[in-house]
C-alpha atoms as a PDB file:
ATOM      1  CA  UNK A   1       1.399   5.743  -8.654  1.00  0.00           C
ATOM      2  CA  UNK A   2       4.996   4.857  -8.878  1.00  0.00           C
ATOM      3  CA  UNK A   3       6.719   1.725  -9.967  1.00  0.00           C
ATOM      4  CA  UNK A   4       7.867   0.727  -6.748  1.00  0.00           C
ATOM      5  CA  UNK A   5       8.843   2.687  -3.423  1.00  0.00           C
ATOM      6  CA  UNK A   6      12.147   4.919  -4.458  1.00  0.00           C
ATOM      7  CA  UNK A   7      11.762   4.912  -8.048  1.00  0.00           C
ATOM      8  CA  UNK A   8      11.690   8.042 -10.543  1.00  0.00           C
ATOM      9  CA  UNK A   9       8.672   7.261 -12.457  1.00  0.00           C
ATOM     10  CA  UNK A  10       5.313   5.789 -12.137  1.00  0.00           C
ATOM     11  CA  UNK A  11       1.873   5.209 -13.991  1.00  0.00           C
ATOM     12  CA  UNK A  12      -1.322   5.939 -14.561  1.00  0.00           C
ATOM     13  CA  UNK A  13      -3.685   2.837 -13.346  1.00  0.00           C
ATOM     14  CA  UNK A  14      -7.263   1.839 -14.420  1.00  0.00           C
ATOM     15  CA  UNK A  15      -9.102  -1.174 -12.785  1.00  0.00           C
ATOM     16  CA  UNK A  16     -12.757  -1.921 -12.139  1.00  0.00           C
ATOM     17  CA  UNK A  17     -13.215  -3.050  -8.210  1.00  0.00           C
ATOM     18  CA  UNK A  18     -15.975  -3.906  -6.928  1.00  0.00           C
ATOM     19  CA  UNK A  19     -17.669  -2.376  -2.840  1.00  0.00           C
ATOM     20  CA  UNK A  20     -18.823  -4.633  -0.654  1.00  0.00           C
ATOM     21  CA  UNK A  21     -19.007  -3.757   2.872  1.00  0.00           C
ATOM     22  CA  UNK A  22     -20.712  -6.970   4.986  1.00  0.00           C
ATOM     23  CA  UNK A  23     -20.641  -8.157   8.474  1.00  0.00           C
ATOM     24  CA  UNK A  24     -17.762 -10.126   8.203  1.00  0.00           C
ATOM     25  CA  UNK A  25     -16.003  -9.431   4.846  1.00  0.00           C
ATOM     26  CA  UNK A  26     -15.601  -6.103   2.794  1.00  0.00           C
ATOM     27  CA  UNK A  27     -14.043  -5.093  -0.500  1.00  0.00           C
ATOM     28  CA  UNK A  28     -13.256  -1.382  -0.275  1.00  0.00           C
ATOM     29  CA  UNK A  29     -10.987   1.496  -1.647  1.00  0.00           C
ATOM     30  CA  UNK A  30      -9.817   2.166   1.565  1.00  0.00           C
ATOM     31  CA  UNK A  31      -8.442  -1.387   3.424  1.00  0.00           C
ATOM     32  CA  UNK A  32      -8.741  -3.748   0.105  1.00  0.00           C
ATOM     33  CA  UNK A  33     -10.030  -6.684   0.775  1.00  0.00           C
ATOM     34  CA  UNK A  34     -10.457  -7.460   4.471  1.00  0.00           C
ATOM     35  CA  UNK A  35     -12.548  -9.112   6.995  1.00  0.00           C
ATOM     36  CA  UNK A  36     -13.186  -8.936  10.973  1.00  0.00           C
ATOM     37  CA  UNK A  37     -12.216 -11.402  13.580  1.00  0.00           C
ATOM     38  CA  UNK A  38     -12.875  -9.915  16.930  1.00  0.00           C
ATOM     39  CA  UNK A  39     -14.285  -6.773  17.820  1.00  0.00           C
ATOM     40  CA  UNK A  40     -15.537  -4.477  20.667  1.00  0.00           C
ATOM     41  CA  UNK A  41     -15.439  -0.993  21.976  1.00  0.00           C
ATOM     42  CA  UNK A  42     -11.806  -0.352  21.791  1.00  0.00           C
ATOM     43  CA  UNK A  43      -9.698  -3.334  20.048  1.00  0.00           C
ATOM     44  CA  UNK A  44     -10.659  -4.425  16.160  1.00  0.00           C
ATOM     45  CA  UNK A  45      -8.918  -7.616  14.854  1.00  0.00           C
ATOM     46  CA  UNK A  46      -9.283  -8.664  10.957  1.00  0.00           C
ATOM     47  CA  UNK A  47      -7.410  -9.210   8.258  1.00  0.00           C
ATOM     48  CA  UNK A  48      -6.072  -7.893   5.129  1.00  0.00           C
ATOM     49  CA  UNK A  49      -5.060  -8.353   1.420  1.00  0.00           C
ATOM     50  CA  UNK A  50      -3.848  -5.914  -1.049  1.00  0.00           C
ATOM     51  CA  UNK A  51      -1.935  -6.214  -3.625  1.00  0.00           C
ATOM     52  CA  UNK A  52       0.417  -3.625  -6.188  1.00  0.00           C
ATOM     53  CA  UNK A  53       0.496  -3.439 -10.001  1.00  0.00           C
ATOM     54  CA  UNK A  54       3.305  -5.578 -12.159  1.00  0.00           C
ATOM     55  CA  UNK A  55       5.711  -3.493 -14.004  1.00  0.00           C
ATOM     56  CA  UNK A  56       8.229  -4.262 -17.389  1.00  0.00           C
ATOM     57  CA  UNK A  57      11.384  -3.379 -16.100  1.00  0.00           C
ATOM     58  CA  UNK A  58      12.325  -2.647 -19.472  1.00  0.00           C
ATOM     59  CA  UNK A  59      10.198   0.817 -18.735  1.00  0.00           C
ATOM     60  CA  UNK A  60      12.220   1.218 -15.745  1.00  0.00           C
ATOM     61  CA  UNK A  61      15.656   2.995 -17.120  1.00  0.00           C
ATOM     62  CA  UNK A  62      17.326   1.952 -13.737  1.00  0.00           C
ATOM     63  CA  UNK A  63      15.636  -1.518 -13.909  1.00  0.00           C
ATOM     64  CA  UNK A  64      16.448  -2.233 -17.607  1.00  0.00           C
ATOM     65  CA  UNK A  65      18.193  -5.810 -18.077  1.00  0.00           C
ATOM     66  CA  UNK A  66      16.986  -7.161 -14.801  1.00  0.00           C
ATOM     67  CA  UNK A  67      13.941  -9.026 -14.139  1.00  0.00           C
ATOM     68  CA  UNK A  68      10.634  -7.840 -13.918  1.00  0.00           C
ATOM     69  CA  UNK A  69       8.246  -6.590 -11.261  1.00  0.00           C
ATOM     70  CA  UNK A  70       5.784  -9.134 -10.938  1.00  0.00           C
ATOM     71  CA  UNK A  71       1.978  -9.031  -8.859  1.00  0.00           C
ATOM     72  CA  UNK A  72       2.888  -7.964  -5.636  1.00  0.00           C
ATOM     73  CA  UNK A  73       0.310  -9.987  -3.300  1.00  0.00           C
ATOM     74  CA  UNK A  74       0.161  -9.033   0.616  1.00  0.00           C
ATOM     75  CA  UNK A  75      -2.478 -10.600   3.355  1.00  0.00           C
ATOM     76  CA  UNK A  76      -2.106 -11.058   6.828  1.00  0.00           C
ATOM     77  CA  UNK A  77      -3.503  -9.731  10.263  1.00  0.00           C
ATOM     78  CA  UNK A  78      -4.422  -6.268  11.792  1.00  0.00           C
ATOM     79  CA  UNK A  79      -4.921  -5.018  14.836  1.00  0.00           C
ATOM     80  CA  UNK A  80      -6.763  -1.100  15.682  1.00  0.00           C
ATOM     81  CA  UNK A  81      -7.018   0.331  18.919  1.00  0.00           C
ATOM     82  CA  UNK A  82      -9.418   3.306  19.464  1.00  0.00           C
ATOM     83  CA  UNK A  83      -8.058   6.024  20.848  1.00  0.00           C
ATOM     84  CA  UNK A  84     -10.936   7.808  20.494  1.00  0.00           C
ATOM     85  CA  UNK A  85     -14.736   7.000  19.256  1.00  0.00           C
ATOM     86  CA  UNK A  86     -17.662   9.642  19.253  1.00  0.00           C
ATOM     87  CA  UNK A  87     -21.042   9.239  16.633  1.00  0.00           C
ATOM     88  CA  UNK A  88     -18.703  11.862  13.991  1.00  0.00           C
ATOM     89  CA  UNK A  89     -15.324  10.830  14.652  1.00  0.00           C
ATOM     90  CA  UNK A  90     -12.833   8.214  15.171  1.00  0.00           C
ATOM     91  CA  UNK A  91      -8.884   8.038  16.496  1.00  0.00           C
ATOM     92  CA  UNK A  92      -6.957   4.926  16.030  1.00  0.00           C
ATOM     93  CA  UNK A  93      -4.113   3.084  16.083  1.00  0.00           C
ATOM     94  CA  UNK A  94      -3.353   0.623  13.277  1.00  0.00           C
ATOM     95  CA  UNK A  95      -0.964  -1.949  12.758  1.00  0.00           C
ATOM     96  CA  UNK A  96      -1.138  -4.378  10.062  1.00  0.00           C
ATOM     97  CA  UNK A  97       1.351  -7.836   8.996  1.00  0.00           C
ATOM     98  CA  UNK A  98       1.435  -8.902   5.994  1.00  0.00           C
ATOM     99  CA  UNK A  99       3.108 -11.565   4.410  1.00  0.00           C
ATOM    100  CA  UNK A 100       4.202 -11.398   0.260  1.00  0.00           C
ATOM    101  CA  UNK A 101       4.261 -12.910  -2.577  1.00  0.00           C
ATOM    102  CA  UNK A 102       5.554 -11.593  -6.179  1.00  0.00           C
ATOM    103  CA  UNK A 103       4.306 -14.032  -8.843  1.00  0.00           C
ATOM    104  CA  UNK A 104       3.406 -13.587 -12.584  1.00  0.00           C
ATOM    105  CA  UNK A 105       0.631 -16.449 -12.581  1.00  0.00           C
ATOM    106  CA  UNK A 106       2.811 -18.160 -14.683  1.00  0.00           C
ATOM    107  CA  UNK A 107       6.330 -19.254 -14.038  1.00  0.00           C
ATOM    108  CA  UNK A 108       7.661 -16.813 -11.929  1.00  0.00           C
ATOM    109  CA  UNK A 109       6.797 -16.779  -7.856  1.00  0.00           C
ATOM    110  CA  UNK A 110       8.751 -15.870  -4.446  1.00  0.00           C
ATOM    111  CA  UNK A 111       7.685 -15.480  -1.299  1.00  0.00           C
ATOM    112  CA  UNK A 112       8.607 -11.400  -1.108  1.00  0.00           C
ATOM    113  CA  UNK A 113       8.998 -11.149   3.073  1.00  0.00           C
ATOM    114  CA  UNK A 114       7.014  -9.267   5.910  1.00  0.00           C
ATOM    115  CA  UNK A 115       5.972  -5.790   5.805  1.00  0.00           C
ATOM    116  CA  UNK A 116       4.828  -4.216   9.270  1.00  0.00           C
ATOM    117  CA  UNK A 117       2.641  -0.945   8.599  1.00  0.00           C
ATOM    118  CA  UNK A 118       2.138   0.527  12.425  1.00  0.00           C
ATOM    119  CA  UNK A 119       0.407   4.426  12.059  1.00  0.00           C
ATOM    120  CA  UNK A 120      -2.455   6.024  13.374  1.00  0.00           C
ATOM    121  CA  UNK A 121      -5.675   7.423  11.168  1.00  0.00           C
ATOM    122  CA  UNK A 122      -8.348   9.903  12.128  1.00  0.00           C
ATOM    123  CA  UNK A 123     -11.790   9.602  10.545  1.00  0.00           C
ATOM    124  CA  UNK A 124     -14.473  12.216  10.473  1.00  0.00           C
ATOM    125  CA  UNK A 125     -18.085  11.598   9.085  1.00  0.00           C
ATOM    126  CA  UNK A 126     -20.277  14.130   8.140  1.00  0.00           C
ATOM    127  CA  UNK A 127     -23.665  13.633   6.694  1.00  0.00           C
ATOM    128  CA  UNK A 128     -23.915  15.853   3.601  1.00  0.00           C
ATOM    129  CA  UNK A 129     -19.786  15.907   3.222  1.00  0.00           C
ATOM    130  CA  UNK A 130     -19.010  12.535   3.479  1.00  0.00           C
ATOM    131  CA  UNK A 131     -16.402  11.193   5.381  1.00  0.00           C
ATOM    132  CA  UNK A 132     -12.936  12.181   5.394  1.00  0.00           C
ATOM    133  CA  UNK A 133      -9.896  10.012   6.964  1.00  0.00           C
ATOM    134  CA  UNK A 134      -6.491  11.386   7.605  1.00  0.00           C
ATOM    135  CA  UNK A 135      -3.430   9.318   7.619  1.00  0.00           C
ATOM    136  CA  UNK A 136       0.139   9.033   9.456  1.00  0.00           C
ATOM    137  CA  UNK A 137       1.784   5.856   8.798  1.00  0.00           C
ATOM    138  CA  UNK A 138       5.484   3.708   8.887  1.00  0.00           C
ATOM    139  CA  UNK A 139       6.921   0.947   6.898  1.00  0.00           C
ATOM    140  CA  UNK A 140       9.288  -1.686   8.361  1.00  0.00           C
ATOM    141  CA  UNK A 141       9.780  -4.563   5.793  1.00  0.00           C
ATOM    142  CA  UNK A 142      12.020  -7.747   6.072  1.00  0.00           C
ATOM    143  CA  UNK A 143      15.364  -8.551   3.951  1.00  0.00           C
ATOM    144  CA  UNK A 144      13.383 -10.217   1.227  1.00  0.00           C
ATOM    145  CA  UNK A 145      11.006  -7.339   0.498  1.00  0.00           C
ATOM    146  CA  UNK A 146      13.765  -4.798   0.161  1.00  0.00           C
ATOM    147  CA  UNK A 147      15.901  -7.364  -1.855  1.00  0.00           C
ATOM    148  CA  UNK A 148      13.404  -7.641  -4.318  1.00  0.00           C
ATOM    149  CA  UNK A 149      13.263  -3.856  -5.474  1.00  0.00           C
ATOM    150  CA  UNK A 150      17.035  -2.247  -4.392  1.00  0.00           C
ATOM    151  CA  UNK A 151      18.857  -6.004  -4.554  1.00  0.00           C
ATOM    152  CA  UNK A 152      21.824  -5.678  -7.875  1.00  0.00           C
ATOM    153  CA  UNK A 153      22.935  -9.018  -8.200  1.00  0.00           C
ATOM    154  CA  UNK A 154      26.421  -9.543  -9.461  1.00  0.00           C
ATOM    155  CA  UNK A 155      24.933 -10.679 -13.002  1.00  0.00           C
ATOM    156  CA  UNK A 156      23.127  -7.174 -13.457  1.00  0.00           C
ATOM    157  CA  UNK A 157      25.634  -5.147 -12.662  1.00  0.00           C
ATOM    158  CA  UNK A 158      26.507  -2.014 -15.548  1.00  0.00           C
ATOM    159  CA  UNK A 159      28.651   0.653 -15.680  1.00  0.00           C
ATOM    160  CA  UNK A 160      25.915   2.597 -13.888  1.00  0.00           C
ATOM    161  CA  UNK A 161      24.865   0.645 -11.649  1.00  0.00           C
ATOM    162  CA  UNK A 162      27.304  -1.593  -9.002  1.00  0.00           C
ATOM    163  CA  UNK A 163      26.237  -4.404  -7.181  1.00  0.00           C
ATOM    164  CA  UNK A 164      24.780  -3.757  -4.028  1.00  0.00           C
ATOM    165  CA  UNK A 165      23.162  -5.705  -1.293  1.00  0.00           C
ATOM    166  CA  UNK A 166      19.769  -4.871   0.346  1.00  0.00           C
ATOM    167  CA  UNK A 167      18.973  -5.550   3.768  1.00  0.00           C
ATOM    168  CA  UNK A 168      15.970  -5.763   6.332  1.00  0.00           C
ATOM    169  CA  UNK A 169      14.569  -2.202   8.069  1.00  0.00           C
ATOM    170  CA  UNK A 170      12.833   1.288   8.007  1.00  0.00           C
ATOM    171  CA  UNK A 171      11.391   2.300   4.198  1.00  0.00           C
ATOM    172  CA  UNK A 172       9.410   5.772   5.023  1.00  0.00           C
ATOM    173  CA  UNK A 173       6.275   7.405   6.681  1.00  0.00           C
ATOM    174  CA  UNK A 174       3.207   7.773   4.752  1.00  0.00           C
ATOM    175  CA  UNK A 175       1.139  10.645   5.012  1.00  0.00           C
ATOM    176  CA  UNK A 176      -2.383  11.547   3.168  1.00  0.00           C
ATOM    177  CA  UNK A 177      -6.339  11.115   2.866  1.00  0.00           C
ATOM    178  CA  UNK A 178      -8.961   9.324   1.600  1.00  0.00           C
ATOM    179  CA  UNK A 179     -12.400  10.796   0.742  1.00  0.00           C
ATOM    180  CA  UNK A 180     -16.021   9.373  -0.021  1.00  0.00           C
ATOM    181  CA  UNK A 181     -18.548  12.276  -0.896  1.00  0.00           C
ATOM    182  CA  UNK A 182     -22.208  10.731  -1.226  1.00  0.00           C
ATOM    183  CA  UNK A 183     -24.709  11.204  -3.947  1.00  0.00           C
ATOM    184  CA  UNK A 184     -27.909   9.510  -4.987  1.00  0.00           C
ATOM    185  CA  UNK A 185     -27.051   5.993  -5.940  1.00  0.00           C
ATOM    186  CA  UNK A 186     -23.216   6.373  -6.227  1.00  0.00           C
ATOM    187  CA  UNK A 187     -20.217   7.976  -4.573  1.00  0.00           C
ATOM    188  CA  UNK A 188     -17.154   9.773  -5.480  1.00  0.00           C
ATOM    189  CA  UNK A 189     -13.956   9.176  -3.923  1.00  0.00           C
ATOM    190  CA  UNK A 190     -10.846  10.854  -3.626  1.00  0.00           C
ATOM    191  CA  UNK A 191      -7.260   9.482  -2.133  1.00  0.00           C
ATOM    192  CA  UNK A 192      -3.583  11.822  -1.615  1.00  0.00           C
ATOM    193  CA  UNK A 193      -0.766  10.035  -0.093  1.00  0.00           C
ATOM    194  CA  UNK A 194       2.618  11.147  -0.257  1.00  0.00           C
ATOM    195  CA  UNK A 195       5.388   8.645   0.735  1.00  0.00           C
ATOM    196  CA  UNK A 196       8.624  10.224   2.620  1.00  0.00           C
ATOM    197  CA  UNK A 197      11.664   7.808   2.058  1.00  0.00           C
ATOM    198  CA  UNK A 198      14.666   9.836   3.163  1.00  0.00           C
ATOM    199  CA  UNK A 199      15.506   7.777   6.207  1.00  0.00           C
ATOM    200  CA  UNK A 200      14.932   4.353   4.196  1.00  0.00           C
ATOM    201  CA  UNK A 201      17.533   1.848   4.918  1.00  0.00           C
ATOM    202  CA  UNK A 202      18.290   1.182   1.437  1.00  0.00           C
ATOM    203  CA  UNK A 203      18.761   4.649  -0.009  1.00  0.00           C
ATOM    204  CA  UNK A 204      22.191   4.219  -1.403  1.00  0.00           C
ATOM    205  CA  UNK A 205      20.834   1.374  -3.837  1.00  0.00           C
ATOM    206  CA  UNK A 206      21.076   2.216  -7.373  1.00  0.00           C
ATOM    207  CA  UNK A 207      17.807   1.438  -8.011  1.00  0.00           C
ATOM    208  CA  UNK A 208      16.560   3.583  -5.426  1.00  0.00           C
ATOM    209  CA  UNK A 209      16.130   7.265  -7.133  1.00  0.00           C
ATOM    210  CA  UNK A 210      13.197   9.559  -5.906  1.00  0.00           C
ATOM    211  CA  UNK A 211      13.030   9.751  -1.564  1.00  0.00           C
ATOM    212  CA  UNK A 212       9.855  11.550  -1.987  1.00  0.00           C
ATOM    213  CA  UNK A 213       6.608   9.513  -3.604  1.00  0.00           C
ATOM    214  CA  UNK A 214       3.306  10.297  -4.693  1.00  0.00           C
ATOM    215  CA  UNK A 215      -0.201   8.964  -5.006  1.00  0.00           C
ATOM    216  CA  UNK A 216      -3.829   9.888  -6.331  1.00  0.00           C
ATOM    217  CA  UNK A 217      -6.539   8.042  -6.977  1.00  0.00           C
ATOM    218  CA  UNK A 218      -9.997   8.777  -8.142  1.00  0.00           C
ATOM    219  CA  UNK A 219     -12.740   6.090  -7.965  1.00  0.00           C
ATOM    220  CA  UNK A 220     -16.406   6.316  -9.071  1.00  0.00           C
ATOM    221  CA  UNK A 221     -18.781   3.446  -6.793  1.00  0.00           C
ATOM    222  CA  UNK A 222     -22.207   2.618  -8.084  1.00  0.00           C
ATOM    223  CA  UNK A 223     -24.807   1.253  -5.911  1.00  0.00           C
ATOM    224  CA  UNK A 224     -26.319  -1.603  -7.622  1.00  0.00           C
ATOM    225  CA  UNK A 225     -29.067  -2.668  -4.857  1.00  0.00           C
ATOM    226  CA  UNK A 226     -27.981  -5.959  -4.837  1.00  0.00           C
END
């Protein structure tokens, strides 16, 4: 996973999380940590928190001398609309807001802006193979989100990297898969995502490096019984 959207390197991540899928609140690999609010046969609203990794920006060659990437912590509402619904499969339309915060739990915390996250995801259930769900997602975020990772203030300006000034707009499209494939008392699953930032709005920053990102994860789930 990479430091932050745009940049040229990124890290390898271990965290125990726990599943809980109930009827009104779920922890899962999939939507993080959500819960329902309304629901019928074609609209589903909830909401939604996830959050992304802190980071030393002394790691960060582009980011060195400036402060660091705190917790990134996002919640707020989603909406789906199925497109289509049948006992294997399922067509959707998604569109999550989420509010942010960056904080370090200790003396450091900003309110980090709005992130929209409209896309559409296909899900297909199988009952030996698991089930598979395809993704095609955007990302629209608000000045202070983009300020906080392609923002050079005046004091953190180098030789190699000028000041420049972030502002509001389009980041990239996401594109990938999640997988859960069953077995007896525990599952295995699999996520791709690649993140396509060549029309972001802040692509000239110097922080911003890479337009293309990727993403795998691997998670083992035990069934406890509980």
């Amino acid at each position: 996973m990479n430091d932050y959207p745009g940049a040229a390197q990124g890290r390898l991540r271990f965290l125990p999380f726990p599943v809980y899928r109930g009827s009104a609140f779920r922890i899962d690999r999939i939507s993080g940590v959500s819960g329902d609010v309304f629901a019928n046969t074609r609209f589903d609203f909830s909401w939604n928190f996830i959050f992304q990794f802190p980071t030393d920006s002394e790691s960060i060659p582009v980011r060195q001398g400036m402060p660091d990437l705190d917790w990134l912590l996002s919640i707020g509402p989603q909406m789906k609309y199925f497109i289509f619904v049948s006992p294997t499969q399922s067509l959707f339309f998604r569109f999550p807001i989420r509010l942010n915060g960056c904080t370090n739990f200790a003396e450091r915390s900003r309110f980090c802006g709005v992130v929209f996250n409209p896309g559409f995801r296909h899900s297909i259930r199988h009952a030996g193979l698991g089930e598979l769900t395809f993704r095609a997602e955007s990302l629209f975020q608000s000045s202070e989100y983009q300020q906080y990772f392609y923002e050079v203030q005046d004091q953190y300006v180098t030789p190699t990297r000028p000041s420049y000034h972030a502002r509001a707009g389009f980041l990239g499209f996401i594109y990938g898969f999640f997988h859960t494939l069953p077995f007896e008392g525990w599952n295995l699953s699999t996520s791709f995502n690649i993140y396509d930032y060549s029309l972001a709005v802040n692509q000239d920053s110097p922080l911003f490096i890479h337009k293309t990102n990727y993403s795998l994860l691997l998670a083992v789930t035990f069934d406890l019984g509980i």
